[in-house]
Protein backbone atom coordinates (compact mmCIF):
# COMPACT_ATOMS: atom_id res chain seq x y z
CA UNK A 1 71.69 64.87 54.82
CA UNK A 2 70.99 64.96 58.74
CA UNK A 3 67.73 64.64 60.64
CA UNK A 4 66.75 67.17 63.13
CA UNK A 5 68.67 66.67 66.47
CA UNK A 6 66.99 66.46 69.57
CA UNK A 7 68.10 65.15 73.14
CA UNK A 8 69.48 67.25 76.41
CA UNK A 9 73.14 67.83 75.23
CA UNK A 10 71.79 69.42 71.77
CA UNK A 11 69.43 71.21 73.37
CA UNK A 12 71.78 73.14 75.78
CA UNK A 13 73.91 73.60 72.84
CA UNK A 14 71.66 75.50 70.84
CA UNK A 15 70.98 77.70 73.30
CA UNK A 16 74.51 78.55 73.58
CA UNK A 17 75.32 79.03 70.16
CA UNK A 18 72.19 81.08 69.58
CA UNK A 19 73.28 83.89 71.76
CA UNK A 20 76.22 84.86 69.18
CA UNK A 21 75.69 83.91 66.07
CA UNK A 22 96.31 71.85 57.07
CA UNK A 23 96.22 71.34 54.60
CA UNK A 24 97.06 68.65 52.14
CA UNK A 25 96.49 64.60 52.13
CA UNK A 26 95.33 63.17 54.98
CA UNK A 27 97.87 61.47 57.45
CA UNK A 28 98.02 57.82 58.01
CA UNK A 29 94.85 55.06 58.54
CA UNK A 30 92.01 55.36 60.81
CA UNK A 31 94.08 52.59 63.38
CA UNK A 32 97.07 54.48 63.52
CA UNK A 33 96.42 57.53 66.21
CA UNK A 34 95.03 56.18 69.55
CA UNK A 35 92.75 58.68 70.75
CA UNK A 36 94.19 59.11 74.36
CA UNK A 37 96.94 56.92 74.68
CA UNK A 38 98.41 58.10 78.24
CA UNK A 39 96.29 60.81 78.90
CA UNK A 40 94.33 61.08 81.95
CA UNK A 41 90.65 62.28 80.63
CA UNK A 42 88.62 61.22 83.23
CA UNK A 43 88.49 65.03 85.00
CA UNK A 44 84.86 67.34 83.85
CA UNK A 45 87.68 70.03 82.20
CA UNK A 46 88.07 69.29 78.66
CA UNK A 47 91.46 68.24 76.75
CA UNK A 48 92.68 69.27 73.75
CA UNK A 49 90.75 67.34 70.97
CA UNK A 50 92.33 67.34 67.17
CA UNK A 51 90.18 65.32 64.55
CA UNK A 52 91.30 64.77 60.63
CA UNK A 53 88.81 63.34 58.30
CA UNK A 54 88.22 62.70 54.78
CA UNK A 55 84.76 62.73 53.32
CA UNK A 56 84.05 61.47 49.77
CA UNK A 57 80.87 62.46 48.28
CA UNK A 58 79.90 59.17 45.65
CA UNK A 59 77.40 58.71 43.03
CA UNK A 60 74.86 55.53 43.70
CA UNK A 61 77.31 53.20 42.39
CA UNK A 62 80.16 54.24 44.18
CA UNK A 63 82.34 55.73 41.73
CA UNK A 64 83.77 59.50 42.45
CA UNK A 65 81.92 61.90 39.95
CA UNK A 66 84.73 64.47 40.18
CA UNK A 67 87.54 61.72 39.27
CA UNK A 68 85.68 60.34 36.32
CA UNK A 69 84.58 63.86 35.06
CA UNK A 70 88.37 65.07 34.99
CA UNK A 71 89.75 61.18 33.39
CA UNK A 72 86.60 61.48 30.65
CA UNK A 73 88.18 65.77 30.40
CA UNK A 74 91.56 64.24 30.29
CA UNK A 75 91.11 61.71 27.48
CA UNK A 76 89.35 64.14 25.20
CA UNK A 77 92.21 66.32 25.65
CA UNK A 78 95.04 63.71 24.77
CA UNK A 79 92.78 62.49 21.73
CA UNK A 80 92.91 65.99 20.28
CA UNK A 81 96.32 66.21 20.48
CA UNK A 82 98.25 69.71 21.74
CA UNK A 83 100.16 70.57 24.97
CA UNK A 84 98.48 68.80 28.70
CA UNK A 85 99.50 69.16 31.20
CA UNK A 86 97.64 66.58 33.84
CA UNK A 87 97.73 66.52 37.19
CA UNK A 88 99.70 64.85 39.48
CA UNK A 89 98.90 61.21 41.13
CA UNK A 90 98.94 62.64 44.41
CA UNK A 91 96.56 65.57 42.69
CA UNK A 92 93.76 63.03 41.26
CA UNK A 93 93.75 61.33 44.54
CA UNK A 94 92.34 64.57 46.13
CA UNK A 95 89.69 65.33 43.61
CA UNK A 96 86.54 64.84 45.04
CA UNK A 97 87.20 64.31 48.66
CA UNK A 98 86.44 66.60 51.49
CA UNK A 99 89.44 67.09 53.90
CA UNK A 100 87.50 68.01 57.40
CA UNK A 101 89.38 69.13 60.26
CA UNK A 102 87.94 69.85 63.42
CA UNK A 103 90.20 71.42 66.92
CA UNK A 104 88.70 71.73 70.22
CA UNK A 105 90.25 73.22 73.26
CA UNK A 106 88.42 75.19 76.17
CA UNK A 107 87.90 78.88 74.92
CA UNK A 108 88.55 77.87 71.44
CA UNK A 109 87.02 75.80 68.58
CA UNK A 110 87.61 75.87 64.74
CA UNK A 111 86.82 73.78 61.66
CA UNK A 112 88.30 73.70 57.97
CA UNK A 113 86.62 71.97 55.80
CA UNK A 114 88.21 71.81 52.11
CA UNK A 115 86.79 70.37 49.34
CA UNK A 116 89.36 69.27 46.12
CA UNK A 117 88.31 70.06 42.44
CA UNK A 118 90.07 70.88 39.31
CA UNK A 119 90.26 73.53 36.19
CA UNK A 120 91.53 73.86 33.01
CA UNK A 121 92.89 77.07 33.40
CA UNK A 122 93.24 79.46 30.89
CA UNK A 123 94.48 77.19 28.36
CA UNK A 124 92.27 74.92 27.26
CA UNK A 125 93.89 71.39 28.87
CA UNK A 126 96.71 72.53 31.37
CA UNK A 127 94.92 71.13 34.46
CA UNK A 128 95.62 72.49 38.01
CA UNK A 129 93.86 71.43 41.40
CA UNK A 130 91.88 73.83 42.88
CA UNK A 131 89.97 74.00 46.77
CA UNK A 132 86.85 75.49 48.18
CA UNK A 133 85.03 75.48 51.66
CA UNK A 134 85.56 77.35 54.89
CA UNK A 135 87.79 77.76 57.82
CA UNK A 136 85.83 78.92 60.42
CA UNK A 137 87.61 79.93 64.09
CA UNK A 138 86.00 80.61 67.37
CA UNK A 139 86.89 82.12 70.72
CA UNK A 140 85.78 83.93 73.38
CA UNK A 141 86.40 87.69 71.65
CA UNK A 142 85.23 86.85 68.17
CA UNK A 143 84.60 84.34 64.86
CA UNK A 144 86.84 84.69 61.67
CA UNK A 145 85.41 82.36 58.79
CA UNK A 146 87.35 82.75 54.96
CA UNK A 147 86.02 81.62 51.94
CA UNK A 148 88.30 78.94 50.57
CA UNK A 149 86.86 79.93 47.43
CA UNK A 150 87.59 83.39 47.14
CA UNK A 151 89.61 84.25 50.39
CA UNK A 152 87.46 86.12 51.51
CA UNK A 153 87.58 86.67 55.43
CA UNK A 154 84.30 87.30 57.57
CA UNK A 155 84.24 88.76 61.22
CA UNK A 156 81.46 88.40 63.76
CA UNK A 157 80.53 88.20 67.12
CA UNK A 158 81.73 85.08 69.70
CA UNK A 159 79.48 82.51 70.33
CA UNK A 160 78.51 82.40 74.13
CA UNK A 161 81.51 81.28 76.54
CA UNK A 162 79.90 77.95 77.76
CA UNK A 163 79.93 76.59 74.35
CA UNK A 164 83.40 77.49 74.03
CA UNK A 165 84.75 76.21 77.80
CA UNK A 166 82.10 73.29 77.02
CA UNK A 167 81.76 73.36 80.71
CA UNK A 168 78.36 71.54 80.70
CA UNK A 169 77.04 68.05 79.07
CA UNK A 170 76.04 64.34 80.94
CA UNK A 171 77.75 61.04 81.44
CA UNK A 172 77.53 58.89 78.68
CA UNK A 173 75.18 56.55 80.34
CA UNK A 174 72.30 59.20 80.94
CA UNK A 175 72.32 60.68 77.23
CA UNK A 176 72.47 56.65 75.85
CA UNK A 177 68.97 56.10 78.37
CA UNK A 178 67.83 59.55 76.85
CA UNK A 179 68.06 58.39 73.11
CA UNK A 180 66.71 54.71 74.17
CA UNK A 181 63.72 57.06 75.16
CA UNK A 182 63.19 59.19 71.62
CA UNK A 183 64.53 55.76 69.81
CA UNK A 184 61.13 55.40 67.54
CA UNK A 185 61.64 59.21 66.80
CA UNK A 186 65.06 58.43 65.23
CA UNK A 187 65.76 56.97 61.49
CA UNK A 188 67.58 54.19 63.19
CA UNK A 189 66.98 50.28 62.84
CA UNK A 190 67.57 49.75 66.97
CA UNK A 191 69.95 50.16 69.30
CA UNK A 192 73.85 51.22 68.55
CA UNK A 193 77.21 48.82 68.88
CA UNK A 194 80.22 49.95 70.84
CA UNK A 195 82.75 49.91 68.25
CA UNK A 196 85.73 51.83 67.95
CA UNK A 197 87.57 54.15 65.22
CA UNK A 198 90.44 55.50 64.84
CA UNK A 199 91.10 54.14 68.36
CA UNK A 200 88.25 56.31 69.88
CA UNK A 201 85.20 55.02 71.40
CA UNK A 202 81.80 55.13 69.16
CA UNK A 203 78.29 54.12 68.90
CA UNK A 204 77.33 52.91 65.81
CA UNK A 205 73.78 53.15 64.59
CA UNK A 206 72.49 51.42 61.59
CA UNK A 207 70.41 53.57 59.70
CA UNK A 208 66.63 52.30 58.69
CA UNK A 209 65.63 54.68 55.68
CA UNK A 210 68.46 53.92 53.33
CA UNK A 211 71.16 56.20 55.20
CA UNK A 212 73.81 53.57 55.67
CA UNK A 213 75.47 53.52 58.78
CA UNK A 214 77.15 55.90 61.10
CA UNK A 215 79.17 55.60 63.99
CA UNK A 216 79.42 58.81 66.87
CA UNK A 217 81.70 59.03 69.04
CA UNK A 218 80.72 58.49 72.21
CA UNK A 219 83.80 59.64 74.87
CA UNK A 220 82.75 63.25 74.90
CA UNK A 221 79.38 63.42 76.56
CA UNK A 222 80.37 65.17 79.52
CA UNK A 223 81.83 68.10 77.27
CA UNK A 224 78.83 68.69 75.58
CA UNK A 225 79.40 66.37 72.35
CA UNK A 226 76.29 64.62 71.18
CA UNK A 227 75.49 61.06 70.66
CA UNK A 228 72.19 61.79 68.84
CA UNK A 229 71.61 59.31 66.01
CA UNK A 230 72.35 61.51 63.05
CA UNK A 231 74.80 61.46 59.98
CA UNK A 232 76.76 64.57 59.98
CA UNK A 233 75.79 68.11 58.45
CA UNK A 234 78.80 68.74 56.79
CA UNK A 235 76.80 72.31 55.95
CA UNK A 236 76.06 72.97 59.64
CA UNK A 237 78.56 74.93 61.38
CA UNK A 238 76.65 73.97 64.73
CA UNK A 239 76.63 70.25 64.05
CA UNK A 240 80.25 70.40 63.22
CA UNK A 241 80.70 71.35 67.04
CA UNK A 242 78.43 69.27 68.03
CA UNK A 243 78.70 66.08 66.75
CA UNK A 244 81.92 63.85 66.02
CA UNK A 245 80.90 61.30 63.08
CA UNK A 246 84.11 59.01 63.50
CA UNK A 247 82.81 56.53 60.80
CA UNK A 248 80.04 57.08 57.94
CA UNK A 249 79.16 54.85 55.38
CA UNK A 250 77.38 54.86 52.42
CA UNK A 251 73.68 53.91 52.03
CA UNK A 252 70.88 52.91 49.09
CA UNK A 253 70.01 56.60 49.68
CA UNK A 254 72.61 58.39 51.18
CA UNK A 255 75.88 58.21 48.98
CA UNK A 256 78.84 60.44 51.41
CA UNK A 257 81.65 58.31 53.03
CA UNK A 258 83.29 60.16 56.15
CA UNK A 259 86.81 58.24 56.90
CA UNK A 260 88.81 59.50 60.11
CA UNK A 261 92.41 59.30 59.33
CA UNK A 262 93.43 60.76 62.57
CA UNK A 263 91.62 61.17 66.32
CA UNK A 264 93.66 62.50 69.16
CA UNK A 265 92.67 63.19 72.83
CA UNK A 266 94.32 65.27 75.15
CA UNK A 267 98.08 65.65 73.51
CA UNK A 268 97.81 68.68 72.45
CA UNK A 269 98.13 71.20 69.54
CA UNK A 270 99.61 74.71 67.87
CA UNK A 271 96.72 77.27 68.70
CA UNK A 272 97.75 78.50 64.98
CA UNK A 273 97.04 75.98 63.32
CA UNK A 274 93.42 76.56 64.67
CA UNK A 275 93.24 80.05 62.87
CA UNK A 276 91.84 80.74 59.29
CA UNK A 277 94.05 80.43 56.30
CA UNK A 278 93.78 80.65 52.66
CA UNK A 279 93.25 77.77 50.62
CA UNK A 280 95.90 75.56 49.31
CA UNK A 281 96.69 72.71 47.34
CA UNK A 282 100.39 71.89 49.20
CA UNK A 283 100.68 68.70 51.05
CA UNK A 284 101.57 70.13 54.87
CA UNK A 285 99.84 69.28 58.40
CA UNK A 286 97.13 71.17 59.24
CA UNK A 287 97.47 70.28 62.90
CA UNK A 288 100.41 72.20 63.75
């Protein structure tokens, strides 16, 4: 689903992260959380960064395969007659979708990404929602990752300090000349718009192979984030650090939607809601 990444700011972050190898719906519409609304950000040190996205994974006609598998489930259970119990509205709404969350602060980065299904349970037709994926947490002392599948919690060493304190990257305006450069080498049809989402700056490039089009943002260059032309490795703990794909639409070929629901800049966050937890299928904010 992503093309390999090239460019200065990737390549400084590979290096790094060589050396060491909340939950429930999503809050609001992607115009509703301005991404730095009266926050200076204009110093190298990097604020506080808190992203909430949903990403829907569609079959080539659009429709969500996990909604219409558990409707088609659904009917043959109400035809047979018997006790159902179906889920909730709120329930089907989540079935299929991704919920990605992403925190940044210096020292610290974490991701959760949790993916919405359903099962039958023991009896045949009483229907509960169920979650899999990973929260993954880094610092400077270690990385915790659990299974949102089994709960299973994983321990390894920290990834190098100057990934973490991001205290390296380029002003926008260098890493744009850079990728106007390796353009040809890139799946794109030209150069990106300036666009914004979620109230945060982005570039948007319009993919050439079928891909659909994908907007990055663009106001974290001199922290290390990357403006490469590539959709976003939702498999890739290293492009989920990355890369911040604000905006991702669907293509003849490429059939995931990423929707950001929530962007914010420099405002803030609990530290605990950075740190692993079990899966769950309770509506609560996972940003603390």
């Amino acid at each position: 689903m992503s093309s390999p990444r090239t460019g200065v700011v990737i390549s400084l972050l590979l290096l790094a992260a060589c050396a060491g190898e909340s939950s429930g719906g999503a809050p609001g519409s992607n115009n509703e959380s301005p991404a730095s609304e009266g926050v200076d950000i204009s110093s190298d040190a990097m604020p506080a960064i808190y992203v909430d996205q949903r990403v829907t994974r569609l079959r080539s006609d659009g429709t969500n395969t996990e909604r219409r598998d558990y409707q088609f489930t659904l009917d043959i259970c109400r035809e047979k007659g018997g006790a159902v119990a179906a889920l909730s509205e709120e329930e089907v709404a989540k079935l299929g979708v991704t919920r990605l969350q992403r925190w940044f602060m210096a020292g610290r980065a974490a991701y959760r990404s949790e993916t919405f299904t359903y099962s039958r349970g023991a009896i045949e037709c009483q229907f509960t929602l169920e979650s899999e994926g990973t929260h993954a947490y880094y610092d400077e002392s270690q990385s915790v990752a659990i299974d949102l599948a089994t709960n299973e919690k994983t321990v390894s060493e920290p990834l190098r300090a100057d990934l973490l304190n991001r205290s390296f990257g380029v002003p926008l305006e260098k890493a744009l000349a850079h990728e106007m450069k390796t353009i040809k080498t890139h799946p794109v049809a030209g150069p990106p718009t300036k666009q914004s989402v979620a109230g945060a700056p982005c570039l948007m490039w319009q993919g050439s192979n079928g891909s659909g089009d994908y907007c990055i943002w663009s106001g974290g260059t001199r922290w290390g984030f990357s403006i490469v032309p590539s959709l976003q490795n939702l498999d890739s703990p290293k492009d989920l650090l990355l890369s911040l794909v604000l905006k991702q639409e669907r293509g003849p070929r490429q059939h995931t939607q990423i929707t950001t629901d929530r962007f914010v800049v420099g405002a803030g966050f609990d530290v605990d809601a950075m740190k692993p937890r079990t899966a769950t299928t309770s509506s609560s904010s996972g940003e603390g």
